[in-house]
N, C-alpha and C. Protein backbone atom coordinates (compact mmCIF):
# COMPACT_ATOMS: atom_id res chain seq x y z
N UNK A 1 31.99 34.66 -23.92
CA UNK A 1 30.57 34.41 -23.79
C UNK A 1 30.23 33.03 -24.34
N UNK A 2 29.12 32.38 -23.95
CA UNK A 2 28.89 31.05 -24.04
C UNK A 2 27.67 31.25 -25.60
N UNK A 3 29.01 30.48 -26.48
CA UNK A 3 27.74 30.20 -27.84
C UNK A 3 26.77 29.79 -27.90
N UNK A 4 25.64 30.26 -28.15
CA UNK A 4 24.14 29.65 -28.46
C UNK A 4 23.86 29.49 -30.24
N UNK A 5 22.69 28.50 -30.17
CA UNK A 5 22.34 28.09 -31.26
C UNK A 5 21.73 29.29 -31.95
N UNK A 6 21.63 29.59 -33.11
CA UNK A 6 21.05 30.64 -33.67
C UNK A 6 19.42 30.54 -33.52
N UNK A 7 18.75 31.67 -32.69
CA UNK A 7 17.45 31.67 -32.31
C UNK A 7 16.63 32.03 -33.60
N UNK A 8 15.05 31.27 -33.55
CA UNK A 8 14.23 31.93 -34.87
C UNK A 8 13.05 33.12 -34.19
N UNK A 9 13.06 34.17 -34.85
CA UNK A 9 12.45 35.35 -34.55
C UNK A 9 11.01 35.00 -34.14
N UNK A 10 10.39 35.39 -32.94
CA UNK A 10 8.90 34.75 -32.52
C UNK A 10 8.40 35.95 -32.22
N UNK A 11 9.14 37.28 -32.78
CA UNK A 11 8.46 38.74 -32.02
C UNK A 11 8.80 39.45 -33.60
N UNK A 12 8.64 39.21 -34.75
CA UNK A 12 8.90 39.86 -35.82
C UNK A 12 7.56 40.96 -36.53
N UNK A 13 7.15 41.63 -35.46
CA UNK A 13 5.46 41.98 -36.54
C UNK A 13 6.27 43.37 -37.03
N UNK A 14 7.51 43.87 -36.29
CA UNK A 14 8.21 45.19 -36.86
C UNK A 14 7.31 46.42 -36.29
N UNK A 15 6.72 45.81 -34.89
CA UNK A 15 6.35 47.00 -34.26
C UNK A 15 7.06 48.07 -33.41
N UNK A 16 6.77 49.55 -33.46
CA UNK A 16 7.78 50.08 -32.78
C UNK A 16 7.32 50.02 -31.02
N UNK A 17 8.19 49.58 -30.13
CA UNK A 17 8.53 49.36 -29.18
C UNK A 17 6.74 50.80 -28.20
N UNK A 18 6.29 50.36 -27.61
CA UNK A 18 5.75 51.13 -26.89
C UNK A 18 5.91 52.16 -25.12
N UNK A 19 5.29 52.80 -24.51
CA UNK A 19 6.13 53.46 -23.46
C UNK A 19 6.75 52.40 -22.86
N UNK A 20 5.73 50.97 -22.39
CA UNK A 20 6.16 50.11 -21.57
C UNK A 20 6.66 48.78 -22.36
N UNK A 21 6.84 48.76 -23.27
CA UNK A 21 7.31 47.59 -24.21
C UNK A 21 9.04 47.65 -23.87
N UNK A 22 9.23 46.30 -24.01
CA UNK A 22 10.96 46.00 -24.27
C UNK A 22 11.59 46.72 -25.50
N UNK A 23 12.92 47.01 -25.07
CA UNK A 23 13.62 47.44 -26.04
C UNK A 23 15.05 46.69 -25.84
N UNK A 24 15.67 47.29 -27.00
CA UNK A 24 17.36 46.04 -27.53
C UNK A 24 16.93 44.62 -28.08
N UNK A 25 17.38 43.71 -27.75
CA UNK A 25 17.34 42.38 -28.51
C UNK A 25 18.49 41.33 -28.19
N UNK A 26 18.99 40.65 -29.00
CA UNK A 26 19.77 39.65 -29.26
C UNK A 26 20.94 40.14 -29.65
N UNK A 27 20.97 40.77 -29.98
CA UNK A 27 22.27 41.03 -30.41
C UNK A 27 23.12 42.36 -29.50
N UNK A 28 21.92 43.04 -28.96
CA UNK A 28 22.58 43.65 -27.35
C UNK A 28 23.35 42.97 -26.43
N UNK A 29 22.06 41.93 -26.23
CA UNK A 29 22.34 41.37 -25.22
C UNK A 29 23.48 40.08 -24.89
N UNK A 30 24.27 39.72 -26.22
CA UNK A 30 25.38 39.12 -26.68
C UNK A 30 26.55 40.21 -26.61
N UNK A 31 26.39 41.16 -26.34
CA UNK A 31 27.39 42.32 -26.86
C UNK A 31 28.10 42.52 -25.30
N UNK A 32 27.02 41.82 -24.08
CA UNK A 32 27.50 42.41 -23.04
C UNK A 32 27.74 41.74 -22.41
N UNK A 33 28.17 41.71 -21.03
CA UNK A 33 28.79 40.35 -20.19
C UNK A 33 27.57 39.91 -19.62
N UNK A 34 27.36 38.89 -19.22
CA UNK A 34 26.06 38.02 -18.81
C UNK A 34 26.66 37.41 -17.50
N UNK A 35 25.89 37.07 -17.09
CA UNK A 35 26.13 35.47 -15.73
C UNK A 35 25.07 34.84 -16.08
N UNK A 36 26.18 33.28 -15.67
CA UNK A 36 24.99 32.28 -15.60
C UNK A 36 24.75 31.44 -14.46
N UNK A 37 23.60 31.22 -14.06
CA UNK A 37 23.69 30.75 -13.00
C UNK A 37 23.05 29.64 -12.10
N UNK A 38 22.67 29.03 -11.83
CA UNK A 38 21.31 28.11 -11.03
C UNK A 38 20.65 29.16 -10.10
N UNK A 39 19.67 29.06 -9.93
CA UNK A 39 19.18 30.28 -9.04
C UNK A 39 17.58 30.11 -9.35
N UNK A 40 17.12 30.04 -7.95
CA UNK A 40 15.69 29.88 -7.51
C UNK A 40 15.24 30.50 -8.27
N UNK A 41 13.92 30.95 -9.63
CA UNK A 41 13.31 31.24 -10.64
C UNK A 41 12.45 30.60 -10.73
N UNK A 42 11.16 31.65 -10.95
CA UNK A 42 9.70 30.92 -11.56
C UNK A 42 9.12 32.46 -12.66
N UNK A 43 7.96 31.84 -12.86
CA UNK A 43 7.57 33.30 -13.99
C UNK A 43 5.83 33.36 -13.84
N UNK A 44 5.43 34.69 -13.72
CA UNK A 44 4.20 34.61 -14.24
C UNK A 44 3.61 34.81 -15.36
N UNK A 45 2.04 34.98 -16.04
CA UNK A 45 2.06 35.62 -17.52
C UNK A 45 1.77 37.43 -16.34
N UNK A 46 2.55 38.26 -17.36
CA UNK A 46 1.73 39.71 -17.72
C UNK A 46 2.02 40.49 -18.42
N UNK A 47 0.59 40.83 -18.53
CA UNK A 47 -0.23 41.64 -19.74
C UNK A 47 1.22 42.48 -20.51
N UNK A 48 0.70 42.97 -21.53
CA UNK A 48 1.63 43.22 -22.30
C UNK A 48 1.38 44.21 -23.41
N UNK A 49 1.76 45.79 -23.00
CA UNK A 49 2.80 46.20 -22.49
C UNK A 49 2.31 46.37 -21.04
N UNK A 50 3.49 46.38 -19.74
CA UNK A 50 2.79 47.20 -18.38
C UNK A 50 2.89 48.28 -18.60
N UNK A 51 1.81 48.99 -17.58
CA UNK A 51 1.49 50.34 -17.41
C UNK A 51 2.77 51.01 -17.02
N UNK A 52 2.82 51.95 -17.08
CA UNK A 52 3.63 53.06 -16.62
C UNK A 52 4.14 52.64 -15.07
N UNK A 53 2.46 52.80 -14.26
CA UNK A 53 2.60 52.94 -12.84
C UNK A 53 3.20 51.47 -12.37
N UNK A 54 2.76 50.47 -13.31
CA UNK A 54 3.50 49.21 -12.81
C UNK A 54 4.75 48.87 -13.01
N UNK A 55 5.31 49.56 -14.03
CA UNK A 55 6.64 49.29 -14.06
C UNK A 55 7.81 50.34 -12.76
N UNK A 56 7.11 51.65 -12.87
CA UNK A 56 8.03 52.22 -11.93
C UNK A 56 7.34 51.63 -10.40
N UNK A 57 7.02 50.79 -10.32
CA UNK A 57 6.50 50.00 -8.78
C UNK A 57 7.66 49.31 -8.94
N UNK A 58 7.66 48.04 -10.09
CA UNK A 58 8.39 47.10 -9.98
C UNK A 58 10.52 48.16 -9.70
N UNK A 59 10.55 49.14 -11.30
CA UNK A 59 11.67 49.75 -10.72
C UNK A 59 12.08 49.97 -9.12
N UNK A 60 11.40 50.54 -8.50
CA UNK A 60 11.35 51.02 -7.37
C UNK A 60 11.52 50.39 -6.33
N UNK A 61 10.83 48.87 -6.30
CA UNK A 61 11.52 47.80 -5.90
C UNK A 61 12.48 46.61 -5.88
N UNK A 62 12.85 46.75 -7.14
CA UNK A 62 13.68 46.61 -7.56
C UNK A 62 15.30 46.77 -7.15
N UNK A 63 15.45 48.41 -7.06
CA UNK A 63 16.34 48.76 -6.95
C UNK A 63 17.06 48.70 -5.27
N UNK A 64 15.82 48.86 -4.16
CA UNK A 64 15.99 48.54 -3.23
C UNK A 64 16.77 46.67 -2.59
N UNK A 65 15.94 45.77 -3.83
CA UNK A 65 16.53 44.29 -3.55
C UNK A 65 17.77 44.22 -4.01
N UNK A 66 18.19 44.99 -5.23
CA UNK A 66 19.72 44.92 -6.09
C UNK A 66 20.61 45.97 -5.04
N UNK A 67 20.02 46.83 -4.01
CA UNK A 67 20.80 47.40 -2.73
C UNK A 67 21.81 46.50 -1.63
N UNK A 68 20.46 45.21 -1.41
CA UNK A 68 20.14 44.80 -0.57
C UNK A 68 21.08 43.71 -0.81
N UNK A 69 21.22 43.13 -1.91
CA UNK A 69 22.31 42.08 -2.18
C UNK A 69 23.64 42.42 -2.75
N UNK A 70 23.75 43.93 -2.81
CA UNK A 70 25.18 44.33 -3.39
C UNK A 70 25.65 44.38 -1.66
N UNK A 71 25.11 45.20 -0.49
CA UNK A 71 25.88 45.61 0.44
C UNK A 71 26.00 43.44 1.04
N UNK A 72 25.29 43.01 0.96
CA UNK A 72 25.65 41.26 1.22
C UNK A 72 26.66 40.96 0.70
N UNK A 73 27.13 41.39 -0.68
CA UNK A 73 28.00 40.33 -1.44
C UNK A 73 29.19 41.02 -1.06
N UNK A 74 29.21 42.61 -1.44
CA UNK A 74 30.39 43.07 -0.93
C UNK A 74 30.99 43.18 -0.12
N UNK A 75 30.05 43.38 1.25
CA UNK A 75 30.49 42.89 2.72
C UNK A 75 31.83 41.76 2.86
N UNK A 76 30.89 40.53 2.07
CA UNK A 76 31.74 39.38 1.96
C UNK A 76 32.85 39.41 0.85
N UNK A 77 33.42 40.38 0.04
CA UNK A 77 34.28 40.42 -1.18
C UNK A 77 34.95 41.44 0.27
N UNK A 78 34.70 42.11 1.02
CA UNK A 78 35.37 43.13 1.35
C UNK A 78 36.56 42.44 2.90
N UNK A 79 36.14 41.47 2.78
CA UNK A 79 37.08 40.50 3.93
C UNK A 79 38.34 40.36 4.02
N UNK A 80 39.03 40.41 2.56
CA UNK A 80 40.45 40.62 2.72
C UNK A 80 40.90 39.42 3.06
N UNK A 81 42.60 39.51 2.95
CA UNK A 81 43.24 38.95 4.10
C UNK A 81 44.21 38.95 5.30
N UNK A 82 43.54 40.29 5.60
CA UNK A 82 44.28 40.96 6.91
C UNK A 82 44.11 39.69 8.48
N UNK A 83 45.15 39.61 8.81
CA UNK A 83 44.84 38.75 10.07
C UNK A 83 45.08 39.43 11.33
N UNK A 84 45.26 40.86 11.22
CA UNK A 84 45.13 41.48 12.32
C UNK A 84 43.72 41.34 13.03
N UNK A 85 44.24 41.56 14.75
CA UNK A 85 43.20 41.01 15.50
C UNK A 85 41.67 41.81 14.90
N UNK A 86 41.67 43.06 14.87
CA UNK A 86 40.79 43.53 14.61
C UNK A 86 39.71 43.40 13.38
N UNK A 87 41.02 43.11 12.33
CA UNK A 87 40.21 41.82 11.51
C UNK A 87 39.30 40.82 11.98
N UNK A 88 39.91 40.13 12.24
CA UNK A 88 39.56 38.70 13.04
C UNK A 88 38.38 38.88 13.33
N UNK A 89 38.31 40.11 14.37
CA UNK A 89 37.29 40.12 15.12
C UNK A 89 35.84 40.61 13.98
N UNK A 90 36.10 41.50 13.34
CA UNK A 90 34.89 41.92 11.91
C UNK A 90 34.83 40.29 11.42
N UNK A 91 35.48 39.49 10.83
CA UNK A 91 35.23 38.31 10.58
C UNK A 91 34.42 37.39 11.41
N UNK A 92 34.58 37.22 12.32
CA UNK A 92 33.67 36.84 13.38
C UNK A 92 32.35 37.44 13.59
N UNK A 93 32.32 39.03 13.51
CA UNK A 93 30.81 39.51 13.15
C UNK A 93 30.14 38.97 12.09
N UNK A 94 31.22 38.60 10.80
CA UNK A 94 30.27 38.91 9.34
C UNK A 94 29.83 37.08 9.78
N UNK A 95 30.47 36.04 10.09
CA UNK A 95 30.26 34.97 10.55
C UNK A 95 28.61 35.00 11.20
N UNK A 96 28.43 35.68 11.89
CA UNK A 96 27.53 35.64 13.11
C UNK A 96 26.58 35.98 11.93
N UNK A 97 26.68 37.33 11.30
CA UNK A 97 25.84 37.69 10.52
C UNK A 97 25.28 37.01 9.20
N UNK A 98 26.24 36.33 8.94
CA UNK A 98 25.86 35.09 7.73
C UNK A 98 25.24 33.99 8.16
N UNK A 99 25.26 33.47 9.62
CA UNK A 99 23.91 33.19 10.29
C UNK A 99 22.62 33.61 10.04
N UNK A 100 22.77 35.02 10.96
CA UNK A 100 21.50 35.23 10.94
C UNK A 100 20.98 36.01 9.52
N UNK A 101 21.66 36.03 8.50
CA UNK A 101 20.82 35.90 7.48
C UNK A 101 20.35 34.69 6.77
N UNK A 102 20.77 34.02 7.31
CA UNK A 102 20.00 32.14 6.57
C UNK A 102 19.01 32.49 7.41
N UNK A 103 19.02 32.57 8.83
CA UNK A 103 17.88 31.95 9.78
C UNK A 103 16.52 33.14 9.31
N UNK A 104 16.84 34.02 8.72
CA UNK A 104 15.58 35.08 8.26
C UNK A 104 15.38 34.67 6.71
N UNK A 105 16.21 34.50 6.13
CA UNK A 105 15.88 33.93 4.90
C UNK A 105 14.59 32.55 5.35
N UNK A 106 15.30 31.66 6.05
CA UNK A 106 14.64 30.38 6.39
C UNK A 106 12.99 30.46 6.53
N UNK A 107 13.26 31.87 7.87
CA UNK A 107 11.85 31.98 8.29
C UNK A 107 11.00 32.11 6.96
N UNK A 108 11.23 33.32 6.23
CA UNK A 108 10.70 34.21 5.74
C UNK A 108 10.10 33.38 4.13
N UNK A 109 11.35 32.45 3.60
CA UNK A 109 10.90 32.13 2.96
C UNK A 109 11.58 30.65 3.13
N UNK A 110 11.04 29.41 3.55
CA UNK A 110 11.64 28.17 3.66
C UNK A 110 12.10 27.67 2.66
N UNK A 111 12.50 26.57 2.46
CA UNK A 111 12.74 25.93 1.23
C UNK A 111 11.61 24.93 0.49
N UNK A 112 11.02 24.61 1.47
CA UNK A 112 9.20 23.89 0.94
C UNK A 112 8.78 24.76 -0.39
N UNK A 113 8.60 26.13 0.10
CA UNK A 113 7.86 27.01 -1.10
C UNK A 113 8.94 27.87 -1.79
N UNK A 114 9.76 27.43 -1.94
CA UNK A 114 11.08 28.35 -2.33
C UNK A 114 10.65 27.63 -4.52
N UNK A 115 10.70 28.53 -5.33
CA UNK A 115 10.69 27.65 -6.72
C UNK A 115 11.90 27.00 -6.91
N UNK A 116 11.53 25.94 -7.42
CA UNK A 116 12.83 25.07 -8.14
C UNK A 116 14.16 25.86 -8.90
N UNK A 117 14.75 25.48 -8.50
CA UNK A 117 16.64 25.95 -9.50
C UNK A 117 16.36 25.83 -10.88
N UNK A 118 17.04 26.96 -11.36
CA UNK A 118 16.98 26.84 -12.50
C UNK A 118 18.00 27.61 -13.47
N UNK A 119 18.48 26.76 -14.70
CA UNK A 119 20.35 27.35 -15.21
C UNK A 119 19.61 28.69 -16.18
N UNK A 120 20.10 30.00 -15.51
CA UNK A 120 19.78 31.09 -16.31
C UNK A 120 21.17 31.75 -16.70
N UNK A 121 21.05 32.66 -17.79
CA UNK A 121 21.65 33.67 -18.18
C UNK A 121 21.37 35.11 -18.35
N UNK A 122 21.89 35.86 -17.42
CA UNK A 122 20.74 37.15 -18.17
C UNK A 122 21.68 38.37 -18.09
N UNK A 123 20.90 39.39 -18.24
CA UNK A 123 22.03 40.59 -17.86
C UNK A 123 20.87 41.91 -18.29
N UNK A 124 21.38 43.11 -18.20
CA UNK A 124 20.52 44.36 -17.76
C UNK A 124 19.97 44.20 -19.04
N UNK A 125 19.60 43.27 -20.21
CA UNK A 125 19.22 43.70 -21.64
C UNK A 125 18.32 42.52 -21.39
N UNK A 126 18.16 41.58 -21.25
CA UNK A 126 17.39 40.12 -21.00
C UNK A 126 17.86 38.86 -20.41
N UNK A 127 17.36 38.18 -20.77
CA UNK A 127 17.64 36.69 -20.25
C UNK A 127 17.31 34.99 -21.27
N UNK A 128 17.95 34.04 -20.90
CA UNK A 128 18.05 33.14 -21.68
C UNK A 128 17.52 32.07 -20.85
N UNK A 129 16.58 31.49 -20.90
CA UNK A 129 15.41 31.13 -19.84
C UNK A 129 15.19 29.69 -20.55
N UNK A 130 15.12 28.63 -19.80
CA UNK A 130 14.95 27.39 -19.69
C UNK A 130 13.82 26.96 -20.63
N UNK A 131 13.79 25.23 -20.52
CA UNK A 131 12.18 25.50 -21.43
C UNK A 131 11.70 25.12 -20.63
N UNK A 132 10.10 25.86 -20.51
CA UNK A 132 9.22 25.54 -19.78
C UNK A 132 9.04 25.95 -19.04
N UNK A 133 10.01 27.22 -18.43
CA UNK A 133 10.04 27.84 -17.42
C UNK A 133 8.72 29.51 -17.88
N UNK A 134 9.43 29.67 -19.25
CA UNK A 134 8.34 31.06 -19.41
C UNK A 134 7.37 30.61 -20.46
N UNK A 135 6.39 31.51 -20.49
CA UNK A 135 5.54 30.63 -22.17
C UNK A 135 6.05 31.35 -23.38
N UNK A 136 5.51 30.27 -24.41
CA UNK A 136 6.22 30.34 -25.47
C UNK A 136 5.96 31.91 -26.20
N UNK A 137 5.46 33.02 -26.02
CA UNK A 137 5.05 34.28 -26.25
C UNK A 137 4.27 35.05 -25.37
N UNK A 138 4.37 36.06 -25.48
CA UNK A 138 3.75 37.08 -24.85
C UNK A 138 4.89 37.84 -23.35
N UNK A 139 3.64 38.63 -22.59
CA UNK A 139 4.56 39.18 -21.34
C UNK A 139 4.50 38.38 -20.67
N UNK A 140 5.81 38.44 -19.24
CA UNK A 140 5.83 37.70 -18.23
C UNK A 140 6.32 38.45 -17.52
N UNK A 141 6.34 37.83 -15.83
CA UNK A 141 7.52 38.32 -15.01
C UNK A 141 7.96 37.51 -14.37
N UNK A 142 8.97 37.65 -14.65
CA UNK A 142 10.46 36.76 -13.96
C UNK A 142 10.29 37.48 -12.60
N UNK A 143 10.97 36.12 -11.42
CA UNK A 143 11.04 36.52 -10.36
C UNK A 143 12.43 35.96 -9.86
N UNK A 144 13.60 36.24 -9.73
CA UNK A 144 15.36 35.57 -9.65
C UNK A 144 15.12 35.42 -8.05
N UNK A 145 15.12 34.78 -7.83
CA UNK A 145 15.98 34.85 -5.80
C UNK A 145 17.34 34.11 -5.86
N UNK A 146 18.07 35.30 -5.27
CA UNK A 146 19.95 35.18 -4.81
C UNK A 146 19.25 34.51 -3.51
N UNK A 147 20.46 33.71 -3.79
CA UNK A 147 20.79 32.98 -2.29
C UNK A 147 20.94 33.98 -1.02
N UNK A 148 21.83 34.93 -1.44
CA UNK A 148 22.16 35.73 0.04
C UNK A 148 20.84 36.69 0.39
N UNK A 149 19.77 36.56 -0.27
CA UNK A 149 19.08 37.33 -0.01
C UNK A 149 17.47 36.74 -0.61
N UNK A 150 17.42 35.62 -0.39
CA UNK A 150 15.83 34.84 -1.40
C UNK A 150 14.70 35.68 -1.06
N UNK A 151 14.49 36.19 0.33
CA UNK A 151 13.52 36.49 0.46
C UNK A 151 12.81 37.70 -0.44
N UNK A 152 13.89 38.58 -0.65
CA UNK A 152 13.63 39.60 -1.85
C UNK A 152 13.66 39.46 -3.15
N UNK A 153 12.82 38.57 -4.07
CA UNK A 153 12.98 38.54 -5.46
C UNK A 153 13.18 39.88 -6.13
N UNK A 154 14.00 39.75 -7.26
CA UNK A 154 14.17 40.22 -8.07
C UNK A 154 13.10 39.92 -8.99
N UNK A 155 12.33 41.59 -9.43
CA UNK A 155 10.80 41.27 -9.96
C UNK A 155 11.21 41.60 -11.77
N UNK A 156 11.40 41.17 -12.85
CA UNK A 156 11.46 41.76 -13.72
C UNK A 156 10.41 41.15 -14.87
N UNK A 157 9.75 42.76 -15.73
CA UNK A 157 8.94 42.66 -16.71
C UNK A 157 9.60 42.51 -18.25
N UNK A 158 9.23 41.49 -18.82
CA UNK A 158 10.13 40.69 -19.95
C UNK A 158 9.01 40.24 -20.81
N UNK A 159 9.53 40.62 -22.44
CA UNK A 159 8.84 40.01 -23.09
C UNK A 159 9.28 38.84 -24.09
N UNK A 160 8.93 37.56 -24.14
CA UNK A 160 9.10 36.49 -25.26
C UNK A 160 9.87 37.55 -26.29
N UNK A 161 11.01 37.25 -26.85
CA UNK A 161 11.18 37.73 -28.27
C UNK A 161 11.91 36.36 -29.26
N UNK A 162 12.58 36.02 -28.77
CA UNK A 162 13.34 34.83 -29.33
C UNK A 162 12.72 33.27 -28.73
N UNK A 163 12.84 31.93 -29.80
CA UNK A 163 12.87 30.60 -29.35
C UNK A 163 14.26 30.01 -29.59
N UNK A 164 14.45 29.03 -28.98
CA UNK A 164 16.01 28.62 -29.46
C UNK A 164 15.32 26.71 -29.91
N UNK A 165 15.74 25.95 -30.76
CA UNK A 165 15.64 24.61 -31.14
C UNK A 165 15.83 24.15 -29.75
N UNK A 166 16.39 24.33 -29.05
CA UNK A 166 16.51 23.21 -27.60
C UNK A 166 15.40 23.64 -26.73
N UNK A 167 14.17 24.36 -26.83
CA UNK A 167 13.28 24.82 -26.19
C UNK A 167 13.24 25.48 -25.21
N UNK A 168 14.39 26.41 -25.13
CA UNK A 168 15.15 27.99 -23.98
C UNK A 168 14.15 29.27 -25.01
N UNK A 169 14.34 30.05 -24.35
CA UNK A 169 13.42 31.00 -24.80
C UNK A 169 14.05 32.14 -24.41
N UNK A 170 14.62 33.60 -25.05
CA UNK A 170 14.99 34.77 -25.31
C UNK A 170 14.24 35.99 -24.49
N UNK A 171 14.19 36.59 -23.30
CA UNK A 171 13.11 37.42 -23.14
C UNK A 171 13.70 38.64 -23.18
N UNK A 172 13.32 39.64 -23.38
CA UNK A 172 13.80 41.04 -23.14
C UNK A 172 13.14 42.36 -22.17
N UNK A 173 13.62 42.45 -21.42
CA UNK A 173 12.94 43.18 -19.88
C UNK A 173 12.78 44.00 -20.49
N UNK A 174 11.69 44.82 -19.85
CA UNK A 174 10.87 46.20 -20.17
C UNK A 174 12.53 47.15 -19.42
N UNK A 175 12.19 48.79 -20.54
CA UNK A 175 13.21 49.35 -20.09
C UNK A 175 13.06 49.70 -18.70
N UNK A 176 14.26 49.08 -17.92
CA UNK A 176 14.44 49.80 -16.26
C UNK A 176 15.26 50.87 -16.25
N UNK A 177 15.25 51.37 -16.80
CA UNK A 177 16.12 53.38 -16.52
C UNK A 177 17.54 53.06 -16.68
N UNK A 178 18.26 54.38 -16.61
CA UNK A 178 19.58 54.12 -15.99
C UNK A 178 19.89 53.24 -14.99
N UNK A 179 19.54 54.13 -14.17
CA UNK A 179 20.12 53.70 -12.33
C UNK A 179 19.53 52.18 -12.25
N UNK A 180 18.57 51.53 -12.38
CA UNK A 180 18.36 49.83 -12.31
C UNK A 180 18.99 49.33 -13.03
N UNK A 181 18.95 49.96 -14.42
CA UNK A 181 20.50 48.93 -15.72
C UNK A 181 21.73 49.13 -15.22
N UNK A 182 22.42 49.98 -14.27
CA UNK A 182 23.43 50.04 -13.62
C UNK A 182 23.59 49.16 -12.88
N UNK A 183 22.68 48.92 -11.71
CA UNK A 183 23.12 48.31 -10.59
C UNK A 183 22.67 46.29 -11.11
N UNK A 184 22.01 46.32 -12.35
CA UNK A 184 21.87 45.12 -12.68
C UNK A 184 23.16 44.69 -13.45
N UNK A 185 23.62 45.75 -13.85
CA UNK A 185 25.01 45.14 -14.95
C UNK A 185 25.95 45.19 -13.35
N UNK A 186 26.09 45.87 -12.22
CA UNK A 186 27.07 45.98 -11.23
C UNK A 186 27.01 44.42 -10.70
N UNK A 187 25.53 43.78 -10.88
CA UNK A 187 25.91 42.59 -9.95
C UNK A 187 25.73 41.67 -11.13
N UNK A 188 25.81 41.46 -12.01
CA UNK A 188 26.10 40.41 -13.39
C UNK A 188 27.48 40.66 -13.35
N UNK A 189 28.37 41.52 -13.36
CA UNK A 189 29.50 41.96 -13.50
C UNK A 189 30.16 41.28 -12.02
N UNK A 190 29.76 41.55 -10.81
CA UNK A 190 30.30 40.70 -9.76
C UNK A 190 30.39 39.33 -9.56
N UNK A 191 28.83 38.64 -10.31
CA UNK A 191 28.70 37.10 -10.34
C UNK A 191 29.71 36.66 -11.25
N UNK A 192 30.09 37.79 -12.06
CA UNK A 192 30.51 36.80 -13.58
C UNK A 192 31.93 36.75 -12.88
N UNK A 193 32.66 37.83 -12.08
CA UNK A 193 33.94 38.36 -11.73
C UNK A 193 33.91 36.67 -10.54
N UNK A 194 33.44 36.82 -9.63
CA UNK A 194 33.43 35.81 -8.65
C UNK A 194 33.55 34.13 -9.30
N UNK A 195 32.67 33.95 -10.99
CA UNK A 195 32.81 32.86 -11.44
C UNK A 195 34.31 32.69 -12.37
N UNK A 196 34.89 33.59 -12.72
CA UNK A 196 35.92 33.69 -13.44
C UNK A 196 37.18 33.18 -12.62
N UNK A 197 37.25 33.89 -11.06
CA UNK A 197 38.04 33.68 -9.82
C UNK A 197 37.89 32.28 -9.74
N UNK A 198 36.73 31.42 -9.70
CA UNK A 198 36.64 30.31 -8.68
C UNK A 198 37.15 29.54 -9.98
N UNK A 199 36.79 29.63 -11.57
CA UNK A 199 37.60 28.80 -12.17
C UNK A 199 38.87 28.24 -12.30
N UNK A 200 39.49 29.79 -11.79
CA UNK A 200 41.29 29.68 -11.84
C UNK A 200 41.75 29.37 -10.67
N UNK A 201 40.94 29.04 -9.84
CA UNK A 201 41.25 28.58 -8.35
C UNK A 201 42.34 27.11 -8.69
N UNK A 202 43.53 26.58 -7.60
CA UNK A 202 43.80 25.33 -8.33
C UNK A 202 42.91 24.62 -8.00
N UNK A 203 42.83 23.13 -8.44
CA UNK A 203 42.18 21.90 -8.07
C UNK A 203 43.13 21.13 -6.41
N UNK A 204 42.15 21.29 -5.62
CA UNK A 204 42.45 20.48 -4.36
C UNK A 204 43.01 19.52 -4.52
């Protein structure tokens, strides 16, 4: 895991966590594997804690976009290197099909209004967020767009808990259940697996 500077506490009042309040911390979220990544990100402010009904909205959609980019990525992890014809020929579909998912991405969401890149870290416990990207306290929501899939942000409710001296900021997502902390650690766990591969790749 990539060392960070020791953060100073900006969420210390020692309140206990509410239905819709964040839970874990810093020291969870060091405990577990992360990805880091560039990736289209912006944030709004909200209120703080969300309601009940707004968080199982956001769950709910949620889980459908983290669907939506596992059957994308794996599709493409699932290619092999069989060169039988019949191969070939599925290769040539997923080809066609990695087309026409740019050209709906494109439509749907261009790159004009697409938010700026931005180097994150996060994983099913929080995220390690740029400066300037979230404000310096309170709720927000993060919005991630994957490349293979921009048009569906990833919606998550996060609260300020940590500052770091280089002006990155600590947030910690409202609890998403089991089944969303699953499929969020399944694809942190694939990005991180895919970045580990391309390191040990040789040099051309």
């Amino acid at each position: 895991m990539t060392p960070d500077s020791t953060p100073s506490d900006s969420n210390s009042s020692g309140h206990a966590p509410s239905a819709g309040a964040a839970t874990g911390g810093w020291e969870d979220f060091e405990q577990r594997v992360s990805c880091e990544e560039s990736l289209h990100a912006d944030c709004e402010p909200l209120a703080w804690p969300p309601s009940p009904a707004r968080l199982q909205q956001l769950a709910e959609r949620n889980a459908n976009v983290l669907a939506a980019i596992a059957a994308l990525e794996e599709r493409r992890a699932d290619s092999g290197e069989d060169d039988s014809p019949l191969m070939q020929e599925i290769l040539r579909m997923d080809a066609k099909l990695n087309v026409l998912v740019e050209i709906v991405n494109s439509l749907l969401v261009p790159d004009s209004v697409l938010p700026p890149r931005q180097l994150l870290r996060f994983n099913a416990i929080g995220a390690v967020l740029p400066a300037g990207l979230a404000p310096a306290t309170g709720g927000l929501l993060l919005r991630i767009r994957f490349d293979l899939c921009r048009s569906l942000p990833l919606e998550l409710a996060a609260q300020v808990q940590r500052q770091f001296d280089d002006g990155r900021v600590f947030v910690v997502f409202a609890p998403p259940g089991d089944a969303l902390g699953d499929a969020i650690e399944r694809l942190v766990f694939r990005h991180h697996r895919r970045k580990v591969a391309g390191s040990r790749q040789p040099a051309a």
